[in-house]
PDB file of N, CA and C in Angstrom:
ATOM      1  N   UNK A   1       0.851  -1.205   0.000  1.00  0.00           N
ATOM      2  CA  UNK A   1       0.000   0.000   0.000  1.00  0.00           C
ATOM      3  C   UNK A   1       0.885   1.254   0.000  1.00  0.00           C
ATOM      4  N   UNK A   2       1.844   0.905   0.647  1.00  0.00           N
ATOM      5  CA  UNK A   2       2.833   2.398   0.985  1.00  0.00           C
ATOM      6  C   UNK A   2       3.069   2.752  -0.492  1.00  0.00           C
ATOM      7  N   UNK A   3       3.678   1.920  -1.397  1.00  0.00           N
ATOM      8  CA  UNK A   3       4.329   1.515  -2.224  1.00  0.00           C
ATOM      9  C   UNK A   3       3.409   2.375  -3.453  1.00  0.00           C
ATOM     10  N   UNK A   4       2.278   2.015  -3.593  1.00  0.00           N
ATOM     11  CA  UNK A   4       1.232   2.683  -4.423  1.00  0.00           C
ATOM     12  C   UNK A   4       1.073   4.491  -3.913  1.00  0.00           C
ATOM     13  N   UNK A   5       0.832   4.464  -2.863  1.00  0.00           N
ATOM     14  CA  UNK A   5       0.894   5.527  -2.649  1.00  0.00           C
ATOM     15  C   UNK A   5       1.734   6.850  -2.473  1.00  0.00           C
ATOM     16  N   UNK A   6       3.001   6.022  -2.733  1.00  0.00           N
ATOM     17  CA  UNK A   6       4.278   6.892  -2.875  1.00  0.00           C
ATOM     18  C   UNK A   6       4.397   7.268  -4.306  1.00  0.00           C
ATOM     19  N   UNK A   7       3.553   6.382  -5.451  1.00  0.00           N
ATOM     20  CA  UNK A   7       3.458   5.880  -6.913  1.00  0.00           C
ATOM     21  C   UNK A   7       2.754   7.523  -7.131  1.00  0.00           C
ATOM     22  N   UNK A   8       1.378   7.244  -6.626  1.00  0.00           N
ATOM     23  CA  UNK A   8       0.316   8.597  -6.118  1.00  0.00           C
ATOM     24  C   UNK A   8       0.788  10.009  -6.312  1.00  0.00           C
ATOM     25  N   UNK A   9       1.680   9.783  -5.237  1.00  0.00           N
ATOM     26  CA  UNK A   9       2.859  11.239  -4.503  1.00  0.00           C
ATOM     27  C   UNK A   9       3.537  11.620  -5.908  1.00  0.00           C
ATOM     28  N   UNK A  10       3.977  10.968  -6.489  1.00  0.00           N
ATOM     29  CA  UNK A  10       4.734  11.301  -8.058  1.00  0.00           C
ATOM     30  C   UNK A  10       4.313  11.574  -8.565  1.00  0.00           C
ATOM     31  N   UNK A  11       3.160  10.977  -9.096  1.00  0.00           N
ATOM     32  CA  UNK A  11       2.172  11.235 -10.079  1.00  0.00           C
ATOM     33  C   UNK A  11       1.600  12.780  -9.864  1.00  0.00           C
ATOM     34  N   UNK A  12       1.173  12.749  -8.454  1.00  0.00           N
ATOM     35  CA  UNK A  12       0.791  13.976  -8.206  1.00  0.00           C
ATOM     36  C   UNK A  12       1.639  15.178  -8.309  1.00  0.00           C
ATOM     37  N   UNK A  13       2.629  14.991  -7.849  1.00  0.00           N
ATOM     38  CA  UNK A  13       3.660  16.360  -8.066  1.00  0.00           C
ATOM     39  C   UNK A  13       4.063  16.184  -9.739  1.00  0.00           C
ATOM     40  N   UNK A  14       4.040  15.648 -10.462  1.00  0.00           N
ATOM     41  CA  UNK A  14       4.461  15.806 -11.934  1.00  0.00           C
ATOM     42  C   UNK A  14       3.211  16.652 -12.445  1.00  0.00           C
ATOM     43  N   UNK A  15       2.041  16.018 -11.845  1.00  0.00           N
ATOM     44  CA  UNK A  15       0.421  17.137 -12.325  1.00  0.00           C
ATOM     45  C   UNK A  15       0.895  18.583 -12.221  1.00  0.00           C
ATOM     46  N   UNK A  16       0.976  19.057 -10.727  1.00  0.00           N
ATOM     47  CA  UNK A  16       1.365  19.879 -10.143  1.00  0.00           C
ATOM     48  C   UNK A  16       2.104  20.679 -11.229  1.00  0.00           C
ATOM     49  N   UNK A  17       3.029  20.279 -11.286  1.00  0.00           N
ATOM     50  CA  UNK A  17       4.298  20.999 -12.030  1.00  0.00           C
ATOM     51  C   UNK A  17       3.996  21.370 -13.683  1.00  0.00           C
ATOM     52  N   UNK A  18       3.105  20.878 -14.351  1.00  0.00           N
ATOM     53  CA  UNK A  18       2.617  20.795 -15.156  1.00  0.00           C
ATOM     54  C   UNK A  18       1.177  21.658 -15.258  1.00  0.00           C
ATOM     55  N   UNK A  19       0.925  21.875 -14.452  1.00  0.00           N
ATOM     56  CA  UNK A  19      -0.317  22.809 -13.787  1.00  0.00           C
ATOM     57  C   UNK A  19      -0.313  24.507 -14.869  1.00  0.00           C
ATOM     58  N   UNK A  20       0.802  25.000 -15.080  1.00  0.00           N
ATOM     59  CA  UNK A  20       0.830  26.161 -15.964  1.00  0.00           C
ATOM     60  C   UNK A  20       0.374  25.818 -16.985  1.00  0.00           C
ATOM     61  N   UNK A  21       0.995  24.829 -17.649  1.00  0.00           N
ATOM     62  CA  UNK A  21       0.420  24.205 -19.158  1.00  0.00           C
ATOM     63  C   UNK A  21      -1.440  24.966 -19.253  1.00  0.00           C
ATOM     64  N   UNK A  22      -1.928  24.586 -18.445  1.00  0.00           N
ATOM     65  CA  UNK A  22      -3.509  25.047 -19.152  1.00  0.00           C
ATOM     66  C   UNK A  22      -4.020  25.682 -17.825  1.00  0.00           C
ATOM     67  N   UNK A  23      -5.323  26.293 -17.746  1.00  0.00           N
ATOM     68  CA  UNK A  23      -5.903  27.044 -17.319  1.00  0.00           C
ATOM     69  C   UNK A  23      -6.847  25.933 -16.539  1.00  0.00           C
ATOM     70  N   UNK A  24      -7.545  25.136 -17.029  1.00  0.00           N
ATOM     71  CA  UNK A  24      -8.065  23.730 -16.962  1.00  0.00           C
ATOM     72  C   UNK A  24      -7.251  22.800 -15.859  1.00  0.00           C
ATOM     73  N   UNK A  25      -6.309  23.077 -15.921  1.00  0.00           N
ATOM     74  CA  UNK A  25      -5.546  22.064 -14.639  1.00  0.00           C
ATOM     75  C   UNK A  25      -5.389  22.581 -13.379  1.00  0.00           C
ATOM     76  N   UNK A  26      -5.777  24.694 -13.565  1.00  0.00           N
ATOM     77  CA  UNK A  26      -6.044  24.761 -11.999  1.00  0.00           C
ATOM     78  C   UNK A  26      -7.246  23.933 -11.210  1.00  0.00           C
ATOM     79  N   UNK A  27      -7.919  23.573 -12.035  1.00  0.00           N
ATOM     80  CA  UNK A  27      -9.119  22.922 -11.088  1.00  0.00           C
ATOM     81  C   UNK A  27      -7.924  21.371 -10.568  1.00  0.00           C
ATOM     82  N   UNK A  28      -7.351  20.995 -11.184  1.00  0.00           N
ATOM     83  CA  UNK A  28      -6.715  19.509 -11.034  1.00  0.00           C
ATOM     84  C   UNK A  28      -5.498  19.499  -9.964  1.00  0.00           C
ATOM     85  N   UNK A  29      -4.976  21.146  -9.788  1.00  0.00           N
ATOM     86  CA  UNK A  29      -3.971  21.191  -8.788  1.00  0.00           C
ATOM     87  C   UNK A  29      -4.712  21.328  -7.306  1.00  0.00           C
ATOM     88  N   UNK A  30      -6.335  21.697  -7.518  1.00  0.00           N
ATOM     89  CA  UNK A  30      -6.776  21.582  -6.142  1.00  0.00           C
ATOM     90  C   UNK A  30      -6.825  19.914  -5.968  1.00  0.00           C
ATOM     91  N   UNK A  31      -8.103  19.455  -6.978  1.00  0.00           N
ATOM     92  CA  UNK A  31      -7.618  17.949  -6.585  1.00  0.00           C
ATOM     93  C   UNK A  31      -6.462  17.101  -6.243  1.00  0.00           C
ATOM     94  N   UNK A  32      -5.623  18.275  -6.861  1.00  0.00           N
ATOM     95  CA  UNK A  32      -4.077  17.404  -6.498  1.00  0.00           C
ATOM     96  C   UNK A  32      -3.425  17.660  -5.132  1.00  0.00           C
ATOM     97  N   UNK A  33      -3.632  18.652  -4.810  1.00  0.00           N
ATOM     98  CA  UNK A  33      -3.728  19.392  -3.180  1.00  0.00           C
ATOM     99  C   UNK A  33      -4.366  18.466  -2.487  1.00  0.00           C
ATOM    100  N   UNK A  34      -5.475  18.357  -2.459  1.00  0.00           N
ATOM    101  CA  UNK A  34      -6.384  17.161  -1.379  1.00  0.00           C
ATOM    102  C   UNK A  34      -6.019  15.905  -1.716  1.00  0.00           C
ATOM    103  N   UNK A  35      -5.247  15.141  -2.551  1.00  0.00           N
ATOM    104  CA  UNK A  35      -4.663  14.451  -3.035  1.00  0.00           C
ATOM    105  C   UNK A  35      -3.494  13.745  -2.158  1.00  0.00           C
ATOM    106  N   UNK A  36      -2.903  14.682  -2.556  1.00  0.00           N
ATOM    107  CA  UNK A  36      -1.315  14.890  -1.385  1.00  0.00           C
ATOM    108  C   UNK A  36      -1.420  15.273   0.061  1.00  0.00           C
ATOM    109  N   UNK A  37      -2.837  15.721   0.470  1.00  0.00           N
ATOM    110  CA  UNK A  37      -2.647  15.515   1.698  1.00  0.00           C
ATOM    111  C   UNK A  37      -3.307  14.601   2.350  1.00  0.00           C
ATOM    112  N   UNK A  38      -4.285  13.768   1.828  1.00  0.00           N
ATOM    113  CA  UNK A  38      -4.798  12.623   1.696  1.00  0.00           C
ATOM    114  C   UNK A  38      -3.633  11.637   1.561  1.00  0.00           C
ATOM    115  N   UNK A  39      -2.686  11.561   0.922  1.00  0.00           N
ATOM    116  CA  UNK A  39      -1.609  10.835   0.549  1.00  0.00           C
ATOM    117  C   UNK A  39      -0.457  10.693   1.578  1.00  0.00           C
ATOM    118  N   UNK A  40      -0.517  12.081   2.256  1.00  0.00           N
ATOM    119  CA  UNK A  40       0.431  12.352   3.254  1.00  0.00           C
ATOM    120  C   UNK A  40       0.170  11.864   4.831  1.00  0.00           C
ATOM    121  N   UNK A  41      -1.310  11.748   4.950  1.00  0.00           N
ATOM    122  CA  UNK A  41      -2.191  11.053   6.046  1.00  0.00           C
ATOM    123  C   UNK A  41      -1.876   9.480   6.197  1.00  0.00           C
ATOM    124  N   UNK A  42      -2.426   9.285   4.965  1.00  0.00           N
ATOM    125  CA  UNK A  42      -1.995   7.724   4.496  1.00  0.00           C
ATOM    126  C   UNK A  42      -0.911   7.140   5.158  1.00  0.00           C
ATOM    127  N   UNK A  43      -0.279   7.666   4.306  1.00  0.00           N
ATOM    128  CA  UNK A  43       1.745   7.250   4.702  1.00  0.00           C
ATOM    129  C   UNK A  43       1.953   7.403   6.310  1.00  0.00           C
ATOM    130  N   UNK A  44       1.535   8.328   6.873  1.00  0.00           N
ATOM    131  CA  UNK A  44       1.743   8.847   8.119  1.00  0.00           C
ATOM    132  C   UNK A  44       1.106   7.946   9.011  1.00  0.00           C
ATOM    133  N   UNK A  45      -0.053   7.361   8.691  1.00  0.00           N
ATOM    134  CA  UNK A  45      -0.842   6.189   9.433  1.00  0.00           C
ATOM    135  C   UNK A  45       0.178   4.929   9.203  1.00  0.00           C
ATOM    136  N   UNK A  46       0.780   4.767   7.858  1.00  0.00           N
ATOM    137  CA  UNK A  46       1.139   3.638   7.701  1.00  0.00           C
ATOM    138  C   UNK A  46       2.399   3.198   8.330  1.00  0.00           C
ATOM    139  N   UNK A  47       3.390   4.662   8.389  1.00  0.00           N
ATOM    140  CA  UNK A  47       4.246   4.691   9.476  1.00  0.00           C
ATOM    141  C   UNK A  47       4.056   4.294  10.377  1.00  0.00           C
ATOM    142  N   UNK A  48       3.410   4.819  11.047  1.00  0.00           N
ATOM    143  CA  UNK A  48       2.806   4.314  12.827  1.00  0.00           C
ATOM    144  C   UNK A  48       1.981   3.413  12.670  1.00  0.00           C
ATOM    145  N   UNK A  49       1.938   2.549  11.900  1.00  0.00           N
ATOM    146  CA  UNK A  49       1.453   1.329  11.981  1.00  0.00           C
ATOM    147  C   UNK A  49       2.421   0.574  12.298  1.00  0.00           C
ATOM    148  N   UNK A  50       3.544   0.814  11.483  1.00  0.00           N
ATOM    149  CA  UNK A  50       4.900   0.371  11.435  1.00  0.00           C
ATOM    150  C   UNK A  50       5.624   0.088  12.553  1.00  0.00           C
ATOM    151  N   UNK A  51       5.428   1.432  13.247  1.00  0.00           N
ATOM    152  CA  UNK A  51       6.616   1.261  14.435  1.00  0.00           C
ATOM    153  C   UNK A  51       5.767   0.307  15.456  1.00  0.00           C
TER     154      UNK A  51
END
């Protein structure tokens, strides 16, 4: 699961960065915002699952 979701984290910051390209992808950098911090929760649970 970590593994996918680190997949996620990439994916998402390449959107991100790509975000100037069109006008149309500001709507996709919010989704990508709740995305990554959804993503960042994740991981953070999965950590402390860990230890």
């Amino acid at each position: 699961i970590c593994t996918s979701l680190y997949l996620n984290v990439n994916m998402c910051t390449s959107l991100y960065l790509n975000v100037y390209m069109c006008t149309s992808l500001y709507l996709n950098e919010n989704m990508c915002t709740s995305l990554y911090l959804n993503v960042y929760i994740a991981l953070f649970k999965c950590v402390h699952h860990s230890i």
